[in-house]
Protein backbone atom coordinates (compact mmCIF):
# COMPACT_ATOMS: atom_id res chain seq x y z
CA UNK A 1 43.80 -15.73 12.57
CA UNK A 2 42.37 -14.52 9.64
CA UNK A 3 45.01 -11.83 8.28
CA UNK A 4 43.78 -7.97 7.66
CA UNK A 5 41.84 -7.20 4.00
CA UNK A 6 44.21 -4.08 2.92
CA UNK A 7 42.45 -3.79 -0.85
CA UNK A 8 41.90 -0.44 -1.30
CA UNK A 9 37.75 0.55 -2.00
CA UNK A 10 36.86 1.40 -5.48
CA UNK A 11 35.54 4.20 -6.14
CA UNK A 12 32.35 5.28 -8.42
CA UNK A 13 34.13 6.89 -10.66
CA UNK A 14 36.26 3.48 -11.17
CA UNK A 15 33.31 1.29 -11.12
CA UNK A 16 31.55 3.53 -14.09
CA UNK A 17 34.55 4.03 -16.02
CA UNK A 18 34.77 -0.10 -16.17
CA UNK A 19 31.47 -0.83 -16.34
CA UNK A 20 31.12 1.72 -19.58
CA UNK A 21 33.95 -0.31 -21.11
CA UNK A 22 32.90 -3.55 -20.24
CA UNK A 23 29.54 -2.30 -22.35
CA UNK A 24 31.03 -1.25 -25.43
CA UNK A 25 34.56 -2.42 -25.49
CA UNK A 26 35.75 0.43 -26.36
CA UNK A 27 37.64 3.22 -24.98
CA UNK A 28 36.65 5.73 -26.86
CA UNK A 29 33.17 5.20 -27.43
CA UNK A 30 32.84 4.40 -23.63
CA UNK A 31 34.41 7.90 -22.44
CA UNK A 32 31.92 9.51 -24.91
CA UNK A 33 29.26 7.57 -22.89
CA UNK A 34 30.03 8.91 -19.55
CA UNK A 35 31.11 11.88 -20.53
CA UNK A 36 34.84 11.39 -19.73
CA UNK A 37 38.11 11.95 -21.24
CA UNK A 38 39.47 9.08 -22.68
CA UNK A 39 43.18 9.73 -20.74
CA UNK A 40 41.03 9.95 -17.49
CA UNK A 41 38.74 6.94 -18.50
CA UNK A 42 41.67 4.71 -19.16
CA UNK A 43 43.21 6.18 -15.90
CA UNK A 44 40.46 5.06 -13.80
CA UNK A 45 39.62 1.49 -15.50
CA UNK A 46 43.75 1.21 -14.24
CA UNK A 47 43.22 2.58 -10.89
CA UNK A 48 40.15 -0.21 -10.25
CA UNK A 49 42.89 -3.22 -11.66
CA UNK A 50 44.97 -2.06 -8.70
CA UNK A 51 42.71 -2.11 -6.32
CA UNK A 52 41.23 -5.03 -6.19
CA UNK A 53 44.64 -6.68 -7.41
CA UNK A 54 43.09 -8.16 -10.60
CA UNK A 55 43.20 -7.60 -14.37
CA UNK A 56 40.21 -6.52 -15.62
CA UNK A 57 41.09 -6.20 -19.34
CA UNK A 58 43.05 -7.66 -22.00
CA UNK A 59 44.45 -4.45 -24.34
CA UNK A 60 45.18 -4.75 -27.81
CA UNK A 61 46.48 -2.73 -30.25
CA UNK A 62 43.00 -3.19 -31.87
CA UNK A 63 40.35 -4.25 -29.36
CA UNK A 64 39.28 -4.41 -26.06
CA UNK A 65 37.97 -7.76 -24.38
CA UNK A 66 37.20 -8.46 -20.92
CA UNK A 67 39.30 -10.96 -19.27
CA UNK A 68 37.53 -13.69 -17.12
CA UNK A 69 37.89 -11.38 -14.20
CA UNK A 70 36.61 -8.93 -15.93
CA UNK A 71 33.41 -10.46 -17.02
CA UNK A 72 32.31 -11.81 -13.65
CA UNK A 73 33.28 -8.40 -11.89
CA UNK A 74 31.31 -6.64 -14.87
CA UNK A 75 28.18 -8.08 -13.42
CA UNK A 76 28.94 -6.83 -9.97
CA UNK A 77 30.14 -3.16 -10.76
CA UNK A 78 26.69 -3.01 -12.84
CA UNK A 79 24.55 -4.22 -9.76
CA UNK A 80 26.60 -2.04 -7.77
CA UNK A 81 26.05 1.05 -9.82
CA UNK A 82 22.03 0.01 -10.27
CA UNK A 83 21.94 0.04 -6.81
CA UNK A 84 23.47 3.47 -5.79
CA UNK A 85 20.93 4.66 -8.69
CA UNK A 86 18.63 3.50 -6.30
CA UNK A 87 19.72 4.91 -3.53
CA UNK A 88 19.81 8.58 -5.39
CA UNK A 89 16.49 8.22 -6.32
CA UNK A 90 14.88 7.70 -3.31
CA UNK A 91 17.13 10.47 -1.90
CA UNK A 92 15.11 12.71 -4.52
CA UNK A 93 12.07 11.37 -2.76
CA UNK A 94 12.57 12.42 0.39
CA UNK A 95 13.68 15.74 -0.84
CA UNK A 96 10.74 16.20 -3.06
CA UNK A 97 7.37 15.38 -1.14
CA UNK A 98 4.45 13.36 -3.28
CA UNK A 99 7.22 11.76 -5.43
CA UNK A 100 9.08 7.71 -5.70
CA UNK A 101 6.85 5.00 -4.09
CA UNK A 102 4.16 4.64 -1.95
CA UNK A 103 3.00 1.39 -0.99
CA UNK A 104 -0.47 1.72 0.48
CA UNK A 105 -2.55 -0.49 2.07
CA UNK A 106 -6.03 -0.93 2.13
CA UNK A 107 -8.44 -3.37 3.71
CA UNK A 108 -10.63 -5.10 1.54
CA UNK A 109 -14.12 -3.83 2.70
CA UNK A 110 -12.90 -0.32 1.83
CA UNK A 111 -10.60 -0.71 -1.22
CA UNK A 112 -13.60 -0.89 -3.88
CA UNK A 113 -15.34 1.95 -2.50
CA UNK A 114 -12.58 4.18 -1.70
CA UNK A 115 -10.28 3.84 -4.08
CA UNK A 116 -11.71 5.54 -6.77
CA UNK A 117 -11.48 8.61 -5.05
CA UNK A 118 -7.85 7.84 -3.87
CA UNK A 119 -6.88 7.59 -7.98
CA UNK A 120 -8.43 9.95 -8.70
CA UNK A 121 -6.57 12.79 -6.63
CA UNK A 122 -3.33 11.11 -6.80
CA UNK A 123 -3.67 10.97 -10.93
CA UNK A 124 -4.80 14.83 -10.70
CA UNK A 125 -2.86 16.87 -7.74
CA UNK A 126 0.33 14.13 -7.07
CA UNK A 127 1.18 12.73 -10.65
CA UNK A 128 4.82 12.06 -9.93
CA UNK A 129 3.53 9.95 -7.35
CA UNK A 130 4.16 6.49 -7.53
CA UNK A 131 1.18 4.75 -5.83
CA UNK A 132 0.95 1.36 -5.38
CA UNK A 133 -1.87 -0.58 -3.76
CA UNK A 134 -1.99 -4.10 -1.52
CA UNK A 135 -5.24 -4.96 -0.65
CA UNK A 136 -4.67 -7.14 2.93
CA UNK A 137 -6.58 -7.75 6.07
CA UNK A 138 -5.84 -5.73 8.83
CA UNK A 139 -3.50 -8.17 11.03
CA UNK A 140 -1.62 -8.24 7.65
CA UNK A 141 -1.33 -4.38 7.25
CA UNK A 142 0.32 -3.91 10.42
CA UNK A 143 2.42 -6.49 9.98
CA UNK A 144 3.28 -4.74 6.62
CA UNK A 145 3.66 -1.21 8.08
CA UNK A 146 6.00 -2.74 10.89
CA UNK A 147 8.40 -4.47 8.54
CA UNK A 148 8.46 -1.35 6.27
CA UNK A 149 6.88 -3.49 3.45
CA UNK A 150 3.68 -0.83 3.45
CA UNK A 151 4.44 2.92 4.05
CA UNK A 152 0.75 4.23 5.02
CA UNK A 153 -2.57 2.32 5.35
CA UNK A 154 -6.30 2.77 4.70
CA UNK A 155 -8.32 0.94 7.35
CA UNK A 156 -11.13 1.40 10.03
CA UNK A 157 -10.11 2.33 13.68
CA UNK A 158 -8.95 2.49 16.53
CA UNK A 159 -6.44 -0.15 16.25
CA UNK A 160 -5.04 0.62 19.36
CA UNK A 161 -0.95 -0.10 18.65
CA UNK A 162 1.90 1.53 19.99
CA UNK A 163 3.76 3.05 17.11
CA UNK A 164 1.08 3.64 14.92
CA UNK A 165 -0.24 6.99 14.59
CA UNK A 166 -4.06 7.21 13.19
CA UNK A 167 -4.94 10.03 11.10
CA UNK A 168 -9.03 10.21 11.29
CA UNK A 169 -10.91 10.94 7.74
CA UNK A 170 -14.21 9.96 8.18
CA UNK A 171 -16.79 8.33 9.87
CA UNK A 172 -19.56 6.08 7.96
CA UNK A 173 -23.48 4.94 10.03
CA UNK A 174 -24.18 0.90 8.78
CA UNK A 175 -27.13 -0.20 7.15
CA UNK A 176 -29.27 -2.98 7.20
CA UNK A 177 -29.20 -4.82 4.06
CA UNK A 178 -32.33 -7.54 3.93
CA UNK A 179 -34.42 -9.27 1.73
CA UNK A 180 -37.23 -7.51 -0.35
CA UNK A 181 -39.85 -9.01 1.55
CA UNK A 182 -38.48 -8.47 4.80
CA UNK A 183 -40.42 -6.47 7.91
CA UNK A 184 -37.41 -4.08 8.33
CA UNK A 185 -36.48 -3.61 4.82
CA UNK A 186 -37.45 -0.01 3.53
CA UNK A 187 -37.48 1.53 7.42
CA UNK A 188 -35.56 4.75 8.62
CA UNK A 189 -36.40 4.28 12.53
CA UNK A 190 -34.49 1.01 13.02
CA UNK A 191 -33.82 0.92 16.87
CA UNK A 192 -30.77 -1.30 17.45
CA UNK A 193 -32.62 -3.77 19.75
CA UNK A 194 -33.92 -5.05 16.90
CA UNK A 195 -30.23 -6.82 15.77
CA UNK A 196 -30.76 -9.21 18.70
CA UNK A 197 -32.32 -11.78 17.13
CA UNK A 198 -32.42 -11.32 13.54
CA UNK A 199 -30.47 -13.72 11.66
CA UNK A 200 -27.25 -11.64 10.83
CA UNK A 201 -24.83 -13.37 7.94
CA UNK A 202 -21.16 -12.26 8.47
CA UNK A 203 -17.57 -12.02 6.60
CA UNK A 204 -15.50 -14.59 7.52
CA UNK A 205 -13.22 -14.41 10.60
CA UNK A 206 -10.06 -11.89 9.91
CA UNK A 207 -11.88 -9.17 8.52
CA UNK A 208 -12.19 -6.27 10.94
CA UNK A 209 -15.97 -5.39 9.69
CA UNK A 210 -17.04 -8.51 11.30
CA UNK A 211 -15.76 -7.89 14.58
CA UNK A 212 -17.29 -4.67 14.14
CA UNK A 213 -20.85 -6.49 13.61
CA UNK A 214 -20.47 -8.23 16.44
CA UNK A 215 -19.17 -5.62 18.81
CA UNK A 216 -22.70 -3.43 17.47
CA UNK A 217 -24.99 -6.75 18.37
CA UNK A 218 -23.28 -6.95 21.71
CA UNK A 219 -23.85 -3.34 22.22
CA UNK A 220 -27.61 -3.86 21.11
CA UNK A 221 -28.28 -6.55 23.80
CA UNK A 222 -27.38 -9.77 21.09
CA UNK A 223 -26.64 -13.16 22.96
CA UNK A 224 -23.83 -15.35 21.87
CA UNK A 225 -26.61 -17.80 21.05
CA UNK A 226 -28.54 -16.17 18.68
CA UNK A 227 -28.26 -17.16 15.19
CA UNK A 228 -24.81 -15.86 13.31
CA UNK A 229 -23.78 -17.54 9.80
CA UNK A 230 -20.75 -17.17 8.82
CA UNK A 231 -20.41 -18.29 4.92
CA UNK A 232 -18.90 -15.28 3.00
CA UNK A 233 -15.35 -14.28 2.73
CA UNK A 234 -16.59 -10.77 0.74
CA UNK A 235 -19.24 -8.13 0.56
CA UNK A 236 -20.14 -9.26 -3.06
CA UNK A 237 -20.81 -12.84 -1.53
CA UNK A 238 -22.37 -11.02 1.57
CA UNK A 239 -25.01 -9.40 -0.29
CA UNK A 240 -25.92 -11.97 -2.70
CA UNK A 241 -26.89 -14.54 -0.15
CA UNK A 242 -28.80 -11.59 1.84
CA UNK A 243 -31.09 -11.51 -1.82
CA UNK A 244 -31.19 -15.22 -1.46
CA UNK A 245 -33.63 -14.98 1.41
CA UNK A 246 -30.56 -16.42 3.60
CA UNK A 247 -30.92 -13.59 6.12
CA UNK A 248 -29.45 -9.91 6.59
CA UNK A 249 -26.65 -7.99 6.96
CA UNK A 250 -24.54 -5.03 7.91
CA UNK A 251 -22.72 -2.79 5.51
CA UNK A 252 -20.79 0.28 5.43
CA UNK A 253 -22.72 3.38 3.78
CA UNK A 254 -19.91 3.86 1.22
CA UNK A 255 -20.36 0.26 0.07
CA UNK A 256 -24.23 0.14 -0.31
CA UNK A 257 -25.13 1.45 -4.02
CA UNK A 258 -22.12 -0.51 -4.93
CA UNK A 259 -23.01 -4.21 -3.42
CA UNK A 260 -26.81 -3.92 -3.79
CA UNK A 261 -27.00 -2.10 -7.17
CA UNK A 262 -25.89 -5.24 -8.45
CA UNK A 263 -28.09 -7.67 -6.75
CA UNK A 264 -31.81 -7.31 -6.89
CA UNK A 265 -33.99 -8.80 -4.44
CA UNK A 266 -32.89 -5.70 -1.81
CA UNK A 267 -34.28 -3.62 0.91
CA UNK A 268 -32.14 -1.15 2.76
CA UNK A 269 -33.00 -0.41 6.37
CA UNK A 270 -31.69 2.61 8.45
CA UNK A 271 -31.02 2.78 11.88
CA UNK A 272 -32.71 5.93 14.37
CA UNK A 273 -29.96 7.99 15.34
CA UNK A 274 -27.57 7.14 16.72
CA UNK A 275 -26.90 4.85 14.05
CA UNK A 276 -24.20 2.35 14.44
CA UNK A 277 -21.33 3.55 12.16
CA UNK A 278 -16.98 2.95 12.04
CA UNK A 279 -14.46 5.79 11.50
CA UNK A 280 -11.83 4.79 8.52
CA UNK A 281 -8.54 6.81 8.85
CA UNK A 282 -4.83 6.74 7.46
CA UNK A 283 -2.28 4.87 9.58
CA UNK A 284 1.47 5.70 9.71
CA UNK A 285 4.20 4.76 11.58
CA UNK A 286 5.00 7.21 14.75
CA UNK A 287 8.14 9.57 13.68
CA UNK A 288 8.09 8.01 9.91
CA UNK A 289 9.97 10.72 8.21
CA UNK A 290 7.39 11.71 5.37
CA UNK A 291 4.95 11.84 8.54
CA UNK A 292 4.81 15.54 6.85
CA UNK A 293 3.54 14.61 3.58
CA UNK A 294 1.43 11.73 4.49
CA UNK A 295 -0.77 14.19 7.16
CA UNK A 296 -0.64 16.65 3.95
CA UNK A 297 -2.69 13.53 1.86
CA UNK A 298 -5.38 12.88 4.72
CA UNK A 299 -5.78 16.72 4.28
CA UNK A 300 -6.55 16.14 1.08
CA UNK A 301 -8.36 12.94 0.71
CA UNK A 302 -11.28 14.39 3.52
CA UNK A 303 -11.45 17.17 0.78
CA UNK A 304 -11.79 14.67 -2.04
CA UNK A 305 -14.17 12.36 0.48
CA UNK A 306 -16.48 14.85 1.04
CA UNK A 307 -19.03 14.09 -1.96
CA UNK A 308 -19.59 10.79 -0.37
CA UNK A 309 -22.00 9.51 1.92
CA UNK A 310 -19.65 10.33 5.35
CA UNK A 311 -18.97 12.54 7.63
CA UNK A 312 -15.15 14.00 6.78
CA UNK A 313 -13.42 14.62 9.81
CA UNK A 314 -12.37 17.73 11.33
């Protein structure tokens, strides 16, 4: 039987004091450091040697050198101290709203087109902010936000999961992208009907816009025989082989005078009302404790949303 560990813990006070000596070998110049007396600094570097039952030091008359205990445990007591530095910091986080990290997450069909807007309002009202951006596919978001490797997403809705609370910001009608020579290209009356046998190119499987194509064909009467290509694995790629006379396609309002200012060869069609459309929202995890401050930032980004081509939520 394994007998009972009686070392006393170290404290942070010990840890410092060594870890300040173990930088400058030197007693005095390491109190100044830390902002210590040297009695008290010596005092503690002693009271660390007890506890953990090892000699930390070798003292000289003239110098100060770290014994071979001491250099290995330097390494530790550092790490240990980094870490608790940590730890503080993110404290201050939570304390302060809008400051530390936040890892975001955004799907890919509506990182180009939203993000501008996102940087731009964190850069002018949350500058102590530190944002930082994943672009993923949906399945990969959640997985993200359920692991606690992502702390809020950007995404289109309803996902329908338990522990995930959706906070709505807009909603955004599709459009028909074709070629220029195509009979639908240019109209504002499109019925949906028409989506039942026109030959619709798609994002490859994953992406949450192309289950959102198909779920508008179904709901326009579209067979699971008529003609679907699947050959792109982005809107860029989308568009260009729509201008290649390979067939059409839907995209999201916010990403159209993006994807087909750059590709000539165009026609945009628009569907009678009701048009087809998908509502893009926030998603946090139920009870996440800066559930505060991230309902505060879909407050803000419908404000900063509402020069765009949408319809902000209430």
């Amino acid at each position: 039987m394994a007998s009972v560990n009686r070392v006393k813990q170290p404290s942070l006070a010990q840890l410092r004091a060594f870890a300040a000596v173990a930088e400058h070998l030197h007693f005095r110049d390491a109190a100044s450091a830390i902002g210590m007396s040297q009695p008290a600094l010596s005092g503690a570097v002693s009271a660390l040697e007890e506890a953990l039952g090892v000699q930390l030091l070798e003292r000289t008359t003239r110098r100060v050198l770290l014994s071979p205990a001491g250099e290995r445990l330097a390494v530790r007591a550092k790490a240990v101290l980094d870490a608790v530095g940590l730890l503080m910091e993110e404290a201050e986080a939570v304390r302060a709203p809008f400051t530390g990290v936040l890892r975001l997450g955004v799907i890919p069909t509506v990182a180009p087109y939203l993000l501008p807007a996102v940087l731009k309002l964190v850069h002018e009202r949350y500058p102590d902010l530190d944002l930082q951006v994943h672009e993923e596919q949906t399945s990969s978001l959640l997985d993200g936000l359920s692991a606690g490797r992502l702390d809020l997403l950007l995404l289109a809705v309803p996902l329908g999961v338990p522990g995930v609370t959706e906070l709505p910001l807009f909603d955004e009608d599709f459009v028909l992208v074709t070629p220029e020579d195509h009979w639908l290209g240019g109209r504002h009356d499109i019925p949906r009907e028409a989506l039942r046998e026109l030959h619709l190119l798609l994002l490859d499987e994953g992406h949450c816009l192309r289950d959102q194509a198909l779920d508008i064909c179904r709901e326009a009467g579209r067979t699971d025989g008529a003609p679907v290509t699947t050959t792109a694995a982005g809107l860029a790629t989308l568009v260009q082989l729509v201008a290649g006379g390979l067939g059409v396609t839907l995209l999201p309002r916010t990403a159209v005078d993006v994807e087909t200012g750059r590709a000539g060869r165009l026609h945009t069609g628009w569907f009678a009302d009701p048009a087809p459309s998908r509502r893009i929202a926030l998603a946090m995890r139920s009870g996440s404790a800066r559930g505060g401050e991230f309902e505060e930032f879909a407050t803000a980004l419908r404000e900063a949303m509402r020069s765009l081509p949408v319809r902000v939520a209430s």
